[in-house]
PDB file of N, CA and C in Angstrom:
ATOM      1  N   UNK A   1       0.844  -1.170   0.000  1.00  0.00           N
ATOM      2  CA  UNK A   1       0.000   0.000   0.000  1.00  0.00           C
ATOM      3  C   UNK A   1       0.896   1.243   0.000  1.00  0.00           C
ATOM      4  N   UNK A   2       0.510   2.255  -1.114  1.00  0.00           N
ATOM      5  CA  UNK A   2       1.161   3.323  -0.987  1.00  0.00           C
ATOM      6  C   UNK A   2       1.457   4.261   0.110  1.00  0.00           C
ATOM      7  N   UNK A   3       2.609   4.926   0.626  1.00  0.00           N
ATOM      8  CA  UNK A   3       2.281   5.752   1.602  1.00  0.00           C
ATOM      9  C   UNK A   3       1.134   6.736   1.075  1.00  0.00           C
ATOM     10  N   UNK A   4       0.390   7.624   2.383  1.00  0.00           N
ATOM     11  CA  UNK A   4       0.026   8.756   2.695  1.00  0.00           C
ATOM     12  C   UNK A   4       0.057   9.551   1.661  1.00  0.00           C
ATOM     13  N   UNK A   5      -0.495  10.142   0.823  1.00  0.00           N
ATOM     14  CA  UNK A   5       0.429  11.780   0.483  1.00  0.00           C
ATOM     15  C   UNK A   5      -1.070  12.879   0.706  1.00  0.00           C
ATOM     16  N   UNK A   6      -0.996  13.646   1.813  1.00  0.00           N
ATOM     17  CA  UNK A   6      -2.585  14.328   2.443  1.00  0.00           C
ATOM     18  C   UNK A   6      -1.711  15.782   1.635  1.00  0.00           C
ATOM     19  N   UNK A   7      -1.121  15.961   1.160  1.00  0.00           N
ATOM     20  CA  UNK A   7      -0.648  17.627  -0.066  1.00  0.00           C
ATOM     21  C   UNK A   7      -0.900  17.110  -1.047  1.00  0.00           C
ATOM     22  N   UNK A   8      -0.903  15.881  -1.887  1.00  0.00           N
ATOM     23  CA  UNK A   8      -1.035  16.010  -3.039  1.00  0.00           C
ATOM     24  C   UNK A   8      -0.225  16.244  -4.115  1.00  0.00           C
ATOM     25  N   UNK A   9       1.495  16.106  -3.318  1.00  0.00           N
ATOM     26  CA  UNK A   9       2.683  16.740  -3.903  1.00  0.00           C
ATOM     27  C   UNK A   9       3.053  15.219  -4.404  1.00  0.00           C
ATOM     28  N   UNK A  10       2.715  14.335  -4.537  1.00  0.00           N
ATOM     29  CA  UNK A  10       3.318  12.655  -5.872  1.00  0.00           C
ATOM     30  C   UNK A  10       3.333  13.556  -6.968  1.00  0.00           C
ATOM     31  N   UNK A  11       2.231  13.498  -6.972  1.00  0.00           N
ATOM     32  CA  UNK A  11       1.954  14.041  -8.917  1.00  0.00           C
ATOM     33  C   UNK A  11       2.746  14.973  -9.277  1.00  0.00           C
ATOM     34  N   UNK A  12       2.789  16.111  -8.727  1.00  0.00           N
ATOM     35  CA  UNK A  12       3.546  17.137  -9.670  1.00  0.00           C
ATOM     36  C   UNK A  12       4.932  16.753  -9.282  1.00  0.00           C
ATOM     37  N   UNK A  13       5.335  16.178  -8.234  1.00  0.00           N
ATOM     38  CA  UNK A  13       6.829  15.568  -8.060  1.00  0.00           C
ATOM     39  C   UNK A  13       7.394  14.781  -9.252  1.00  0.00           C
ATOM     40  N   UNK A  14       6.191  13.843  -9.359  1.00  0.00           N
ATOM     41  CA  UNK A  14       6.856  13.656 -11.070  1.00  0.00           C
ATOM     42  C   UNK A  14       6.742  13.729 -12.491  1.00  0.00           C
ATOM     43  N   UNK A  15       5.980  14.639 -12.295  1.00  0.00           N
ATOM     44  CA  UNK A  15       5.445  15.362 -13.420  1.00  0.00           C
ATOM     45  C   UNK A  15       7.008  16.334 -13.355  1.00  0.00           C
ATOM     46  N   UNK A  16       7.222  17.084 -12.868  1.00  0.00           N
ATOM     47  CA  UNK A  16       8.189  18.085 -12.637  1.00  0.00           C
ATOM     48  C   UNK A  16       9.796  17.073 -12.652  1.00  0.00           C
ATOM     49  N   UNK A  17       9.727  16.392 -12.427  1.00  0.00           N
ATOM     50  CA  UNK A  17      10.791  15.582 -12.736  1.00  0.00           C
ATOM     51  C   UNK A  17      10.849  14.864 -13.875  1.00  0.00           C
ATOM     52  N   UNK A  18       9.770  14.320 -14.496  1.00  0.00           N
ATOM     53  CA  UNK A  18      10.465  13.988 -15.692  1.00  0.00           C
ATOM     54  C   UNK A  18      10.226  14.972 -17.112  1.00  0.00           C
ATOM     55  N   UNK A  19       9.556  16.306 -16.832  1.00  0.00           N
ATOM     56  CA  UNK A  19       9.651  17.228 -17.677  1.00  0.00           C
ATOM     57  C   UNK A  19      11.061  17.816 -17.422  1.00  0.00           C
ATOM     58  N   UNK A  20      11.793  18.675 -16.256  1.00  0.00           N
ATOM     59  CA  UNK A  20      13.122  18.563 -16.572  1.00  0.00           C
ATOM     60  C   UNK A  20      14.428  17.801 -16.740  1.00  0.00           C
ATOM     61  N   UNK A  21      13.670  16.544 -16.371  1.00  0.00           N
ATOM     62  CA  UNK A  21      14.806  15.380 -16.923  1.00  0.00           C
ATOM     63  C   UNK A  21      14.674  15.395 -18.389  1.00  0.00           C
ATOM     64  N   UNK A  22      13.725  15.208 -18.470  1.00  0.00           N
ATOM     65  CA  UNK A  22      13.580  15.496 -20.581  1.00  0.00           C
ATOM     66  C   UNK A  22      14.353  16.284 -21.044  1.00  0.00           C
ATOM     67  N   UNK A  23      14.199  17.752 -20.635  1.00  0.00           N
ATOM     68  CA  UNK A  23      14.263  18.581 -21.222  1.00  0.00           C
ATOM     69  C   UNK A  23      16.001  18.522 -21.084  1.00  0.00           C
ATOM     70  N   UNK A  24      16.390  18.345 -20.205  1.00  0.00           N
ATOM     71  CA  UNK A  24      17.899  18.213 -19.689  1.00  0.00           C
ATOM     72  C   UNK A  24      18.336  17.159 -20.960  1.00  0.00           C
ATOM     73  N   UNK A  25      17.988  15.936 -21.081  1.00  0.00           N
ATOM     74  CA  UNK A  25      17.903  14.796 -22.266  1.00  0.00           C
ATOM     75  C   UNK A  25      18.209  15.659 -23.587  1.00  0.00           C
ATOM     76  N   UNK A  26      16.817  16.144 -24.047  1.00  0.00           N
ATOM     77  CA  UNK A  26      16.787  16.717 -24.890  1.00  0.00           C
ATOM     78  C   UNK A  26      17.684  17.397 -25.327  1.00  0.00           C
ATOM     79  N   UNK A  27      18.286  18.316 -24.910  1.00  0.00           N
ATOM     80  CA  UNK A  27      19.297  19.677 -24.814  1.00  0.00           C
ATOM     81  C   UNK A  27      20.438  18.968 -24.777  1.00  0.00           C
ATOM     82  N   UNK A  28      20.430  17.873 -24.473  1.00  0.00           N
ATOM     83  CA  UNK A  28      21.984  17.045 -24.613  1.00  0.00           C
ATOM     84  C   UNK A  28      21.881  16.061 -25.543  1.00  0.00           C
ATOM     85  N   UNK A  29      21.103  15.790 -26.409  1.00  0.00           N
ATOM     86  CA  UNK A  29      21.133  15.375 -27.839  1.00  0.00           C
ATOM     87  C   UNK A  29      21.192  16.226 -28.577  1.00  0.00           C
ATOM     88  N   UNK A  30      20.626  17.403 -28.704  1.00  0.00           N
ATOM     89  CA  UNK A  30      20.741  18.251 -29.617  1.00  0.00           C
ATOM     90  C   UNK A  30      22.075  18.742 -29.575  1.00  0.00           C
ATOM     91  N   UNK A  31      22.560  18.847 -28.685  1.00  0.00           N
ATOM     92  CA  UNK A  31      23.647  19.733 -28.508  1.00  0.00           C
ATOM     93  C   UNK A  31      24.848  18.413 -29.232  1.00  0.00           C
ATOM     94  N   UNK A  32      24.635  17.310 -28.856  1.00  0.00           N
ATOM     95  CA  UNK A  32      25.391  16.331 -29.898  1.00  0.00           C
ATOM     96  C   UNK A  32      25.447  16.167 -30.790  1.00  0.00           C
ATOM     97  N   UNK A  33      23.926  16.580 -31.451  1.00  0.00           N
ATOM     98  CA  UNK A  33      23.991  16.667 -32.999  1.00  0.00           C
ATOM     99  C   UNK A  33      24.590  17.708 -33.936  1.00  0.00           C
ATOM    100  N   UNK A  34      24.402  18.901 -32.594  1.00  0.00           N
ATOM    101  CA  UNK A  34      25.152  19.930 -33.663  1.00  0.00           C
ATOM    102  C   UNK A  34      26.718  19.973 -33.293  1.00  0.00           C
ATOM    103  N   UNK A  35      27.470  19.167 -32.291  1.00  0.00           N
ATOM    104  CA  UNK A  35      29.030  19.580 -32.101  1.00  0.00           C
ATOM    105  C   UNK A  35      29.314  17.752 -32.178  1.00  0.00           C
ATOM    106  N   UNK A  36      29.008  16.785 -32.357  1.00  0.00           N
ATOM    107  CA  UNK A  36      29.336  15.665 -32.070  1.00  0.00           C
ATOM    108  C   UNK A  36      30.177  15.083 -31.180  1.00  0.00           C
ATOM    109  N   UNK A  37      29.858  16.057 -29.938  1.00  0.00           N
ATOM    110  CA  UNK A  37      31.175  16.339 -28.475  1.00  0.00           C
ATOM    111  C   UNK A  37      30.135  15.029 -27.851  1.00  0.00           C
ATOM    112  N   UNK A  38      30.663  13.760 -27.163  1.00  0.00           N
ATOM    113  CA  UNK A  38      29.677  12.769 -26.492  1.00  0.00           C
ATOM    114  C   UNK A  38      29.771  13.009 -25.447  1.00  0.00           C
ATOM    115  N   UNK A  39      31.338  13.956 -24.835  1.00  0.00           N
ATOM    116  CA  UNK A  39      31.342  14.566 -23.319  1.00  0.00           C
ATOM    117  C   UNK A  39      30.134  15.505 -22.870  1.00  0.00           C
ATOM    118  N   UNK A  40      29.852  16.240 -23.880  1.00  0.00           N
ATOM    119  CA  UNK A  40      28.608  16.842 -23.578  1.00  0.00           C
ATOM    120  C   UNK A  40      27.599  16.317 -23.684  1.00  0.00           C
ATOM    121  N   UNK A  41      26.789  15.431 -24.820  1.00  0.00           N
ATOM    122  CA  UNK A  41      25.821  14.612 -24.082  1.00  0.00           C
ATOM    123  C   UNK A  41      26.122  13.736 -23.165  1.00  0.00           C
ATOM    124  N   UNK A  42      27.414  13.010 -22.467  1.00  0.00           N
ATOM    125  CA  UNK A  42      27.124  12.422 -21.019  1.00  0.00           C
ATOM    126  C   UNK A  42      26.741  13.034 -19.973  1.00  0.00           C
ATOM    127  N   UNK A  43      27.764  14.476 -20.234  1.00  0.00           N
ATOM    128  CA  UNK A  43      27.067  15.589 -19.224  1.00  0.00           C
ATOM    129  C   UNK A  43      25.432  15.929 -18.834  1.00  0.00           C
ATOM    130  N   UNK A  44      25.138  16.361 -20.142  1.00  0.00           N
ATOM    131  CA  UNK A  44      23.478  16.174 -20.075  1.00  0.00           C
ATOM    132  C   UNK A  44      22.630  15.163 -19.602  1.00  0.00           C
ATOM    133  N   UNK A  45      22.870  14.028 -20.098  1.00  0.00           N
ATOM    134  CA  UNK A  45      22.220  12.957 -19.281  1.00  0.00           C
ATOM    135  C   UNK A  45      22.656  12.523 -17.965  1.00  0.00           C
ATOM    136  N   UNK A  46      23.771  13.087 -17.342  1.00  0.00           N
ATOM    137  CA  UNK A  46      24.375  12.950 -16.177  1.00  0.00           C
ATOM    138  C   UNK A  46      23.192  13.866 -15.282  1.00  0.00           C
ATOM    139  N   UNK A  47      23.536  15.009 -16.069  1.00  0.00           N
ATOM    140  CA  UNK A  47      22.601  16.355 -15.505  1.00  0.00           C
ATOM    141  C   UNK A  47      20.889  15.645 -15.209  1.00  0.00           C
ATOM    142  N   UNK A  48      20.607  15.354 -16.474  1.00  0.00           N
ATOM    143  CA  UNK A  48      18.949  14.516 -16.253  1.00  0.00           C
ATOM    144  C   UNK A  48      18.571  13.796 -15.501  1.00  0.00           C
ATOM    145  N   UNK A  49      19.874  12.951 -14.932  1.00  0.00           N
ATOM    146  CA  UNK A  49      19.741  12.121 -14.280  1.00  0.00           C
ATOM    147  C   UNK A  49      19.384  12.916 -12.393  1.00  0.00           C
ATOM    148  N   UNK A  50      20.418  14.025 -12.006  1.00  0.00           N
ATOM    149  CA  UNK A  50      20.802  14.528 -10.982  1.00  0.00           C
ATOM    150  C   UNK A  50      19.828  15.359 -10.947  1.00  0.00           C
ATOM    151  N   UNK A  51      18.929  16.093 -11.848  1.00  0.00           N
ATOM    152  CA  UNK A  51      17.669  16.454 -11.699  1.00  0.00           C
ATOM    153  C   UNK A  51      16.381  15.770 -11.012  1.00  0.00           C
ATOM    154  N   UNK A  52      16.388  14.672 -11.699  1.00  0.00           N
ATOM    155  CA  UNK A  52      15.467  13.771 -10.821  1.00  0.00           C
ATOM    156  C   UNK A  52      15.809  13.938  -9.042  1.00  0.00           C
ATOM    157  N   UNK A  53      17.253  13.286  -9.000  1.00  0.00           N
ATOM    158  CA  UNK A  53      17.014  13.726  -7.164  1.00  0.00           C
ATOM    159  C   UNK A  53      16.964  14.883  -6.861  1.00  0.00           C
ATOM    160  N   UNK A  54      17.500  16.324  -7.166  1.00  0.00           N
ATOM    161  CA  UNK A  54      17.191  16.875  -6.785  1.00  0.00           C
ATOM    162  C   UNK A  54      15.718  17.542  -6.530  1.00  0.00           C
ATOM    163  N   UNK A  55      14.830  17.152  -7.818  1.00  0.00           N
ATOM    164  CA  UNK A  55      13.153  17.715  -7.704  1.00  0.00           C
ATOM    165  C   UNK A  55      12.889  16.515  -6.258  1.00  0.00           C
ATOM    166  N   UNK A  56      13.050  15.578  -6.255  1.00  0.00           N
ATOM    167  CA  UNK A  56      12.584  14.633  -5.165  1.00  0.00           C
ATOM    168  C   UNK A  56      12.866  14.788  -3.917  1.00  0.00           C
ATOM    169  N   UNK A  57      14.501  15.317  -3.821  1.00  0.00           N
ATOM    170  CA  UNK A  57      15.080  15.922  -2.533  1.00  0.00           C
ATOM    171  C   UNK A  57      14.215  17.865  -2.072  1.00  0.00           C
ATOM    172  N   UNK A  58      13.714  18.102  -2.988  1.00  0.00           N
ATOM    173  CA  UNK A  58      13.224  19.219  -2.912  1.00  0.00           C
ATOM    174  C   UNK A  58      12.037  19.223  -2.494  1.00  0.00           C
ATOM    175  N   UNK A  59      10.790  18.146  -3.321  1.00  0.00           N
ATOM    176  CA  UNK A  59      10.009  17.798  -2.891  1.00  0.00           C
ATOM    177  C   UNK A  59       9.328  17.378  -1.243  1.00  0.00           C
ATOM    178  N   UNK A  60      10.338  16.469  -1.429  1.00  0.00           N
ATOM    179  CA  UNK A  60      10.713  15.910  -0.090  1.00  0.00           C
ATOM    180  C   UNK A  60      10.692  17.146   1.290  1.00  0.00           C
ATOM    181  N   UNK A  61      11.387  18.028   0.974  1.00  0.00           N
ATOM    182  CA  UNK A  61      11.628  19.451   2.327  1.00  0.00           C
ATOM    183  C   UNK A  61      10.630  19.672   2.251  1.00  0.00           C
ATOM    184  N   UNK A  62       9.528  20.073   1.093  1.00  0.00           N
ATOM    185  CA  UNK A  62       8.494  20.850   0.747  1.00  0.00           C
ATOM    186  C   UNK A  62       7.599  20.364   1.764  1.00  0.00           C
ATOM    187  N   UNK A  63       7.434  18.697   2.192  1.00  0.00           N
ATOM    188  CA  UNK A  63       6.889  17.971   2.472  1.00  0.00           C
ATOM    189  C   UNK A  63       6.661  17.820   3.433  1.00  0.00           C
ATOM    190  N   UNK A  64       7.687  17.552   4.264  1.00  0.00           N
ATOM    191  CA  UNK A  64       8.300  18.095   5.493  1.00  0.00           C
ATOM    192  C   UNK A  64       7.958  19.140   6.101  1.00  0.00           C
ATOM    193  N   UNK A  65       8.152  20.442   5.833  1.00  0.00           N
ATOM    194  CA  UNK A  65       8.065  22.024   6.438  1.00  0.00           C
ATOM    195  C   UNK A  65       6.182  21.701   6.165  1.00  0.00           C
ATOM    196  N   UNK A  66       5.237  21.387   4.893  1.00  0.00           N
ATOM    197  CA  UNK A  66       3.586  21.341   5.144  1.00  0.00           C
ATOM    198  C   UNK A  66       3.642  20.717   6.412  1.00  0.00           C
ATOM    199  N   UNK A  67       4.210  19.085   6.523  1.00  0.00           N
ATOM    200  CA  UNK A  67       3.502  18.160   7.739  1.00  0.00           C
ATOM    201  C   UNK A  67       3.762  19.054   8.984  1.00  0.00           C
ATOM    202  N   UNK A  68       5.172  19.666   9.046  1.00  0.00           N
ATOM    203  CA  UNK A  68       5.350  20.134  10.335  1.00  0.00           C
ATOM    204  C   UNK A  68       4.529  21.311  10.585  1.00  0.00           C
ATOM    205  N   UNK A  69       3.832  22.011   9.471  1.00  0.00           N
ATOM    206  CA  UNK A  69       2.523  23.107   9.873  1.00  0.00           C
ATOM    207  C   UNK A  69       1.404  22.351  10.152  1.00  0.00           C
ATOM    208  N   UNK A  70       1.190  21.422   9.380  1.00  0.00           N
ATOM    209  CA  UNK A  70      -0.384  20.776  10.254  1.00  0.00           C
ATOM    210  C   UNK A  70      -0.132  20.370  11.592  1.00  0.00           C
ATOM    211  N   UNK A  71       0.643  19.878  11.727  1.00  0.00           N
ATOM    212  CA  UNK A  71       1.218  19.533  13.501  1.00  0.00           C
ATOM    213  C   UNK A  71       1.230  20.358  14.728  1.00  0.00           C
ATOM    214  N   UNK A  72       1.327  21.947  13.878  1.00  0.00           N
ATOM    215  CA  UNK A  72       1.597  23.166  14.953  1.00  0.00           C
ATOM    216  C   UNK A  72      -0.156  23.440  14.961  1.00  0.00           C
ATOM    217  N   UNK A  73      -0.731  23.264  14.538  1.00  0.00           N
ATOM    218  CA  UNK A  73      -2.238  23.256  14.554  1.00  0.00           C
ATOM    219  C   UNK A  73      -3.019  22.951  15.315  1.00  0.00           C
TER     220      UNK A  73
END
């Protein structure tokens, strides 16, 4: 059974994560196609990748600081 989520913050957690993981993706293929540098698309997909935790690690505080206001309630 899934945890809890009483904010409603799943969804746009990954909605928001895999639109800038894409977009991070994206921008590092293109950018291969026009210089054929593969250091720079590893970078990019390195980057896409480190996006994901960070929206999740971000998420995550967001998450945190709501529960600890319903608590002071």
């Amino acid at each position: 059974m899934p945890a809890a989520d009483p904010h409603r913050l799943n969804g746009f957690k990954r909605v928001l994560s895999l639109v800038l993981s894409a977009l991070f993706a994206v921008l590092g293929v293109l950018g291969f196609q026009q210089t054929g540098d593969a250091v720079q698309l590893l970078l990019f997909l390195g980057l896409s990748l480190l996006s994901i935790g960070v929206v999740h690690l971000l998420f995550s505080l967001i998450e945190r600081i709501l529960n600890s206001l319903d608590n002071e309630k």
